[in-house]
N, C-alpha and C. Protein backbone atom coordinates (compact mmCIF):
# COMPACT_ATOMS: atom_id res chain seq x y z
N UNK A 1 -7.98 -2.52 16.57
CA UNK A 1 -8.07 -2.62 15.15
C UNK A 1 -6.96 -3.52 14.64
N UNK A 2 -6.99 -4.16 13.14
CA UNK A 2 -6.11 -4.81 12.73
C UNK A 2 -5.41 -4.08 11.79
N UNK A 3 -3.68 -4.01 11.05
CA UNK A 3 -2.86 -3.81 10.40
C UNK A 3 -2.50 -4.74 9.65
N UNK A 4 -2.56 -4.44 8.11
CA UNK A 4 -2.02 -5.56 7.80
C UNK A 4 -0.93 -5.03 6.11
N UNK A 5 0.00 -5.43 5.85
CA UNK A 5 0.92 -4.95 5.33
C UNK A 5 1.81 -5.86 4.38
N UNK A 6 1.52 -6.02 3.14
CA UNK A 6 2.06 -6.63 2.03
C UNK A 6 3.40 -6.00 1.53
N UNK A 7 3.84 -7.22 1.43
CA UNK A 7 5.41 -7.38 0.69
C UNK A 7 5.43 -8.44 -0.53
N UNK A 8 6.61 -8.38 -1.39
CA UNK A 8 6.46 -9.14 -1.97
C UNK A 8 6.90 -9.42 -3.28
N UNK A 9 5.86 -8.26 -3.70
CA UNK A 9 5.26 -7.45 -5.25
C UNK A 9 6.88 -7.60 -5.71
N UNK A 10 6.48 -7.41 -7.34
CA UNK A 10 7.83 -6.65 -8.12
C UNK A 10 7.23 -7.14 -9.10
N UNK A 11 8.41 -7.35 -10.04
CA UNK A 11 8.52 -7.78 -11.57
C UNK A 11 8.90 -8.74 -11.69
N UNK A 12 8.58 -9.38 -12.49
CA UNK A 12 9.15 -10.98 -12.51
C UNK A 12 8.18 -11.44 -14.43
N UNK A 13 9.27 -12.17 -14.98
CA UNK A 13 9.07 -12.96 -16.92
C UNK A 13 8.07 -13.79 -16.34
N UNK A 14 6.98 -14.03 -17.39
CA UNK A 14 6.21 -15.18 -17.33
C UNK A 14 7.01 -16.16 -17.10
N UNK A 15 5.95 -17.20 -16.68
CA UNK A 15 6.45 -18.81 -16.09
C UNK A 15 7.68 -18.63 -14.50
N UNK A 16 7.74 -17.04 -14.29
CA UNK A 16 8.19 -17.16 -13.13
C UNK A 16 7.61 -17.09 -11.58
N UNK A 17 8.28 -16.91 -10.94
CA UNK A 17 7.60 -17.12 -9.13
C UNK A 17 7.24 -15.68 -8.91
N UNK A 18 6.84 -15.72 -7.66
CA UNK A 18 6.95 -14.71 -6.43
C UNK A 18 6.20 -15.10 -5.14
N UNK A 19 6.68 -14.36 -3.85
CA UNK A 19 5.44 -15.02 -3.01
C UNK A 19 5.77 -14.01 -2.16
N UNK A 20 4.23 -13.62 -1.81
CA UNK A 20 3.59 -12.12 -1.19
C UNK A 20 3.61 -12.79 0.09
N UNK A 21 3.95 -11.71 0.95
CA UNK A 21 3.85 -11.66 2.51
C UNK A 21 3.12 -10.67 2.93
N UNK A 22 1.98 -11.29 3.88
CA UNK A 22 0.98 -10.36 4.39
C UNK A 22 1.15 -10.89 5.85
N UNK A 23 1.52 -9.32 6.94
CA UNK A 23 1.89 -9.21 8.06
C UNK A 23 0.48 -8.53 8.70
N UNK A 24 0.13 -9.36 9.57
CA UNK A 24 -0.98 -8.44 10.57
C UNK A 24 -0.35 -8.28 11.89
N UNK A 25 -1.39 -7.29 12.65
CA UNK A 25 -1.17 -6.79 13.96
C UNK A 25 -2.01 -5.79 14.11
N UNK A 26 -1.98 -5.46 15.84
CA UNK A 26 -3.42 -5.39 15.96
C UNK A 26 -4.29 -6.49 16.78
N UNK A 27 -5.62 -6.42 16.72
CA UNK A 27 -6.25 -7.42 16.90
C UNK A 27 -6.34 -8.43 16.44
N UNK A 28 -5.79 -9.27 16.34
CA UNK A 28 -5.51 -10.86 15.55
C UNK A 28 -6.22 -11.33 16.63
N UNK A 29 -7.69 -11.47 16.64
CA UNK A 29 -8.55 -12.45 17.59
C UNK A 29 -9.86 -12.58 16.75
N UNK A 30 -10.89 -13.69 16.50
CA UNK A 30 -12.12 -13.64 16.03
C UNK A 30 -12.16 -13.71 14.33
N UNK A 31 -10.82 -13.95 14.18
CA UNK A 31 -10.36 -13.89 12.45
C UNK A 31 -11.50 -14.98 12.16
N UNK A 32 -12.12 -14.96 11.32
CA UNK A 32 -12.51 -16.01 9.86
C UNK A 32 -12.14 -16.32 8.97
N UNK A 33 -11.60 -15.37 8.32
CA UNK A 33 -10.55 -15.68 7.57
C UNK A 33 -9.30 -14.55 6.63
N UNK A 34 -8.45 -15.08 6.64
CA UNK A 34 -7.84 -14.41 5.74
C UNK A 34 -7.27 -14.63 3.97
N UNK A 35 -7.26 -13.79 3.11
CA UNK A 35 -6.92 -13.85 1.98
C UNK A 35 -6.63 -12.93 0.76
N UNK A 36 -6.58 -13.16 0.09
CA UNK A 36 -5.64 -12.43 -1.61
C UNK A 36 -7.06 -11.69 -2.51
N UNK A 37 -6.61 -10.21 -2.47
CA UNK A 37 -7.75 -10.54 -3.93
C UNK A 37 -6.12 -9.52 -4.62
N UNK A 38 -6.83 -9.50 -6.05
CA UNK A 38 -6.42 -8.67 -6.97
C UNK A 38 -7.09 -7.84 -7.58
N UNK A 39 -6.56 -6.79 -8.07
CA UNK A 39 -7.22 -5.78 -8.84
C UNK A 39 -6.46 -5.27 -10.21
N UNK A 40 -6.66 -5.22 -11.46
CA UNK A 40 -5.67 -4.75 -12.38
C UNK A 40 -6.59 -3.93 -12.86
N UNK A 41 -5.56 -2.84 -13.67
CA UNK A 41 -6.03 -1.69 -14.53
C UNK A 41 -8.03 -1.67 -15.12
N UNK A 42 -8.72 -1.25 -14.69
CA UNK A 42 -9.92 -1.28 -15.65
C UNK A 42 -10.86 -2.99 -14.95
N UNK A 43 -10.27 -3.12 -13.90
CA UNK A 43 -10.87 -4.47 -13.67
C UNK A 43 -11.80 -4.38 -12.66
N UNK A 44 -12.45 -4.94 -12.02
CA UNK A 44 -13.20 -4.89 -10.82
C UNK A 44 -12.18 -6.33 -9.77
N UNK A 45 -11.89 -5.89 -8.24
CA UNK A 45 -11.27 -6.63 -7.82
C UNK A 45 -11.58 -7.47 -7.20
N UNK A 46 -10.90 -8.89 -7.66
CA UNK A 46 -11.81 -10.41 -7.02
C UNK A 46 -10.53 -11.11 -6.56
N UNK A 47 -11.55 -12.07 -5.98
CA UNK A 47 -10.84 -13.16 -5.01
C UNK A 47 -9.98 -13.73 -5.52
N UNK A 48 -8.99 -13.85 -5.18
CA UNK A 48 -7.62 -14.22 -5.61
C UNK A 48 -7.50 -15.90 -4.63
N UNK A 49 -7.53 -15.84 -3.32
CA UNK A 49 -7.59 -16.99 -2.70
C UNK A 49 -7.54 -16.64 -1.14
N UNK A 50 -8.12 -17.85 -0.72
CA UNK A 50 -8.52 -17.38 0.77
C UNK A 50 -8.31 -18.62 1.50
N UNK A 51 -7.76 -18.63 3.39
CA UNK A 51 -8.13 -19.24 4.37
C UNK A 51 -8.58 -19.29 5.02
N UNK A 52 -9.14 -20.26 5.95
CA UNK A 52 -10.54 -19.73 6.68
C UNK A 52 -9.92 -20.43 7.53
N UNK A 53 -10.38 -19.94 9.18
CA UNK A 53 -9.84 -20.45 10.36
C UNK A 53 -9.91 -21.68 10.63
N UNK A 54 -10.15 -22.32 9.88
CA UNK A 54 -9.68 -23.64 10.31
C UNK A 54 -8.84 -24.33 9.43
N UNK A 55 -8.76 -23.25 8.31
CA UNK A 55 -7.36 -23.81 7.60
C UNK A 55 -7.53 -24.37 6.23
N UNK A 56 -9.03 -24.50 5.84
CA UNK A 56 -9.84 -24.59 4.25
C UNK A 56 -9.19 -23.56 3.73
N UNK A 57 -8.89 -23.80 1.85
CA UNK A 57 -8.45 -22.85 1.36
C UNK A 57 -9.26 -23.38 0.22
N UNK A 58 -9.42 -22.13 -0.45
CA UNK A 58 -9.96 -21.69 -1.83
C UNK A 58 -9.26 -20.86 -3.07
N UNK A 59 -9.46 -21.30 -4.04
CA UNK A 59 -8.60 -20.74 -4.97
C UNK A 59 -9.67 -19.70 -5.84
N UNK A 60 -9.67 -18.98 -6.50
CA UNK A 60 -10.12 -18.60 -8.13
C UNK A 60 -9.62 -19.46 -8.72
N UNK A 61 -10.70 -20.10 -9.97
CA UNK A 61 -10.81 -20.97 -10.85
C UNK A 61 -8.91 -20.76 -11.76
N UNK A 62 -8.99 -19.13 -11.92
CA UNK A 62 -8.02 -18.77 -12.39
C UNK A 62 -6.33 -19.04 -12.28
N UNK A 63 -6.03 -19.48 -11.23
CA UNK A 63 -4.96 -19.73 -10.47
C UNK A 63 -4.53 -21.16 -9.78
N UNK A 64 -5.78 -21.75 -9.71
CA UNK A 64 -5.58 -23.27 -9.00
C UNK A 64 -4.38 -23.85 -9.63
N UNK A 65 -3.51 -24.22 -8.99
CA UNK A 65 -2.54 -25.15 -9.64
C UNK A 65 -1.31 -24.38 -9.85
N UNK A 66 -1.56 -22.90 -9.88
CA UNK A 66 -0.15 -21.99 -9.66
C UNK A 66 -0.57 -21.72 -8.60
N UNK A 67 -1.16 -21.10 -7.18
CA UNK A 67 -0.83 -20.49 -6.31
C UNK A 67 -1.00 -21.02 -5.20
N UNK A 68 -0.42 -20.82 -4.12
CA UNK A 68 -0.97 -21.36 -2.93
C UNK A 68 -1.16 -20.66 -1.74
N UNK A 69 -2.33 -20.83 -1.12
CA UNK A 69 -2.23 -19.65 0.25
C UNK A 69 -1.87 -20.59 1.26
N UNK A 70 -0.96 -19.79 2.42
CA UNK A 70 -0.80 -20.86 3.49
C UNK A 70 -0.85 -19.73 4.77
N UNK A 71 -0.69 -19.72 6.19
CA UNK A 71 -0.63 -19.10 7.36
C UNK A 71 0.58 -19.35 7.81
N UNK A 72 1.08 -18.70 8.83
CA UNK A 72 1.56 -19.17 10.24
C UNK A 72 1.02 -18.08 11.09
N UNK A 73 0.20 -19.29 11.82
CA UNK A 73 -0.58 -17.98 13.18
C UNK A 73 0.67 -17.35 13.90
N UNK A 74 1.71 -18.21 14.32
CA UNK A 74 2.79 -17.48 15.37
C UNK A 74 3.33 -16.44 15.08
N UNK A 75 3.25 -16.35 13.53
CA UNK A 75 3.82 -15.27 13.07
C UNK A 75 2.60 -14.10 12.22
N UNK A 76 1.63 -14.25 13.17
CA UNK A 76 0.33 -13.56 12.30
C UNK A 76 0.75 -13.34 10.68
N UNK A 77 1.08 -14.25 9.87
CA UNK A 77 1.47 -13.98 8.35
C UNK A 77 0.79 -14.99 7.42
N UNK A 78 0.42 -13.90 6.63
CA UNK A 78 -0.33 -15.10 5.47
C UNK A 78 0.22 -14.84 4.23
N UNK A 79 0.42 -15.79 3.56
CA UNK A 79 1.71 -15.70 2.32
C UNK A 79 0.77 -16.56 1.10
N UNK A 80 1.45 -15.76 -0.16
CA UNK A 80 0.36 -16.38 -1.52
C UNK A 80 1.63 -16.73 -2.23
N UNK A 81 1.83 -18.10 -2.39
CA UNK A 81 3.19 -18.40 -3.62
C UNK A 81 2.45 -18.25 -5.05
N UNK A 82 3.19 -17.70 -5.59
CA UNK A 82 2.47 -17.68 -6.92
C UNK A 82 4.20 -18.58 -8.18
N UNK A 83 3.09 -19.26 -8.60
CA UNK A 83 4.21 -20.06 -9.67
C UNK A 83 3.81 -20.15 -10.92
N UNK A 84 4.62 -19.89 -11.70
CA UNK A 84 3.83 -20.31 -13.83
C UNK A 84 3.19 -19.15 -13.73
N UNK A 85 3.77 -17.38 -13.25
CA UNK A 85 3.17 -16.12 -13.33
C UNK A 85 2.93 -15.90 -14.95
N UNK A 86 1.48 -15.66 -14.68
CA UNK A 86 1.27 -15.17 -16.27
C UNK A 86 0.86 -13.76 -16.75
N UNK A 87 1.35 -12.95 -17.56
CA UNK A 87 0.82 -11.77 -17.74
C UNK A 87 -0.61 -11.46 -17.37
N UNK A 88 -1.54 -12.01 -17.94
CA UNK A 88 -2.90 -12.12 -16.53
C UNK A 88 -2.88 -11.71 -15.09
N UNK A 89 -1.93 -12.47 -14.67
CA UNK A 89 -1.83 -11.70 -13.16
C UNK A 89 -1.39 -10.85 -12.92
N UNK A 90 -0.98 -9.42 -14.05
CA UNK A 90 -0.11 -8.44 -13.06
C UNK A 90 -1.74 -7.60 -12.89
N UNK A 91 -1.70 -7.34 -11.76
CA UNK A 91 -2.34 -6.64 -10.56
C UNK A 91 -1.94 -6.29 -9.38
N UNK A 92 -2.54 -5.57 -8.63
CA UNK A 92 -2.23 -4.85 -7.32
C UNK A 92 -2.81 -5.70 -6.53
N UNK A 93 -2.18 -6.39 -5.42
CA UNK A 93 -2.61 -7.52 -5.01
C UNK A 93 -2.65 -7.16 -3.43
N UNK A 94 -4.24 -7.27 -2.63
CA UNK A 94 -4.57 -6.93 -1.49
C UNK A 94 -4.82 -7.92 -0.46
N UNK A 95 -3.93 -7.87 0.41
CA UNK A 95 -4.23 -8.81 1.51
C UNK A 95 -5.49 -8.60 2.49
N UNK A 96 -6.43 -9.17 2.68
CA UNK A 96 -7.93 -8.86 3.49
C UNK A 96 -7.84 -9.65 4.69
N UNK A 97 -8.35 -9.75 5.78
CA UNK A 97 -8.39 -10.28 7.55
C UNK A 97 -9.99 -10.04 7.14
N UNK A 98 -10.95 -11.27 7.53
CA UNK A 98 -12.14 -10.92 7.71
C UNK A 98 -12.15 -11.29 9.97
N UNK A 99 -12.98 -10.52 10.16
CA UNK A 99 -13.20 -10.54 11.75
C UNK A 99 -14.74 -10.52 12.20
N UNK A 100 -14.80 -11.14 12.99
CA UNK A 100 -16.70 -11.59 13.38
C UNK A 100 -16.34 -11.40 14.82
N UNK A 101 -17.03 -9.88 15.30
CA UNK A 101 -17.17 -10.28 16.83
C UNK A 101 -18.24 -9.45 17.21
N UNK A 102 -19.15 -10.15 18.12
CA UNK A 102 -20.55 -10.32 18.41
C UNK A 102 -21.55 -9.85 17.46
N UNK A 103 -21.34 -10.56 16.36
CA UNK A 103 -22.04 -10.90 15.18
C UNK A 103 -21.70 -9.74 14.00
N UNK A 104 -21.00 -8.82 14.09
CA UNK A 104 -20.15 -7.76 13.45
C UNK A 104 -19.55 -8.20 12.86
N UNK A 105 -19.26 -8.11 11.17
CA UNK A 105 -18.52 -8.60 10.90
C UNK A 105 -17.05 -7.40 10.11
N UNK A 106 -16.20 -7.33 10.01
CA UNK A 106 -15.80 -6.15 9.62
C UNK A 106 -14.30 -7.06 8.94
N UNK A 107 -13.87 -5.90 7.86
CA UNK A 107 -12.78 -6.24 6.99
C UNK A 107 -12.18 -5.40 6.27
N UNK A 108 -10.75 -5.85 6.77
CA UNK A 108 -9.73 -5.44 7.14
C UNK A 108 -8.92 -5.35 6.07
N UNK A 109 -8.04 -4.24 5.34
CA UNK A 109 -7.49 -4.39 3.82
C UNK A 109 -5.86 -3.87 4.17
N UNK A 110 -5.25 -4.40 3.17
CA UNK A 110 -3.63 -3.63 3.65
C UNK A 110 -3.75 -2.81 2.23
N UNK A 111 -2.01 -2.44 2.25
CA UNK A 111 -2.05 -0.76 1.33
C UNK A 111 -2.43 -1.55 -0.26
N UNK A 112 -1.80 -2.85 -0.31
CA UNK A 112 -1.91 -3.48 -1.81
C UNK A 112 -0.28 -3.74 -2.20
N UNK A 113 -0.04 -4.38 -2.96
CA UNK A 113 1.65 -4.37 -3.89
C UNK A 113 1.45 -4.91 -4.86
N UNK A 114 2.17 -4.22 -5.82
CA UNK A 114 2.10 -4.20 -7.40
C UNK A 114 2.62 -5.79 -7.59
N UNK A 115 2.06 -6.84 -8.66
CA UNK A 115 2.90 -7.57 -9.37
C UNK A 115 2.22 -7.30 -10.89
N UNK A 116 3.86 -7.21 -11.27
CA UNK A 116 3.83 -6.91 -12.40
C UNK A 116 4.62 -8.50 -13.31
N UNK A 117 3.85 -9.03 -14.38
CA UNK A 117 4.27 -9.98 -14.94
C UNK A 117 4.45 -9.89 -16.58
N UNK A 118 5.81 -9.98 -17.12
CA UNK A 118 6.30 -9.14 -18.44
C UNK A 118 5.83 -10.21 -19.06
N UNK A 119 5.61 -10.30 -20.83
CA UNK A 119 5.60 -11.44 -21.52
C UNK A 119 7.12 -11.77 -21.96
């Protein structure tokens, strides 16, 4: 099975940073991809941004231009910089591992971490 475990979160004034660290372990083999969603109070939770094994990334319309997803396989870690944080984004923010093996596809969630963004 895979583990995967976000850091990151806190508080932080609009127009400021943060950047989430998502640690896997486990089975790190057959990945497709990995990525960000969010969830806030009363919301339904969506794609925040994603990489796909070969290293394509995708944003939400919402975020392009503040965030960026990047990897390092050596260090099974996938990290979301977030920049120009806007009250909009405070949500509980979940790191996902999607995995495909022999046509199974299954996915993988960590506990979540709060960002909270003040006006």
């Amino acid at each position: 099975q895979v583990q995967l475990v976000e850091s990151g979160g806190g508080l932080v004034q609009a127009g400021g940073s943060l950047r989430l660290s998502c640690a896997a372990s486990g089975s790190i083999v057959s990945v497709n991809a990995m990525g960000w969603y969010r969830q806030a109070p009363g919301k339904q939770r969506e794609l925040v941004a994603v990489i796909t094994r070969g290293g394509s990334t995708n944003y939400a319309d919402s975020v392009k231009g503040r965030f960026t997803i990047s990897r390092d396989n050596a260090k099974n870690t996938v990290y979301l910089q977030m920049n120009s944080l806007k009250p909009e984004d405070t949500a509980v923010y979940y790191c996902n591992l999607d995995r495909v093996v022999s046509a199974a596809r299954t996915r993988y969630w960590g506990q979540g971490t709060q960002v909270t963004v003040s006006s």
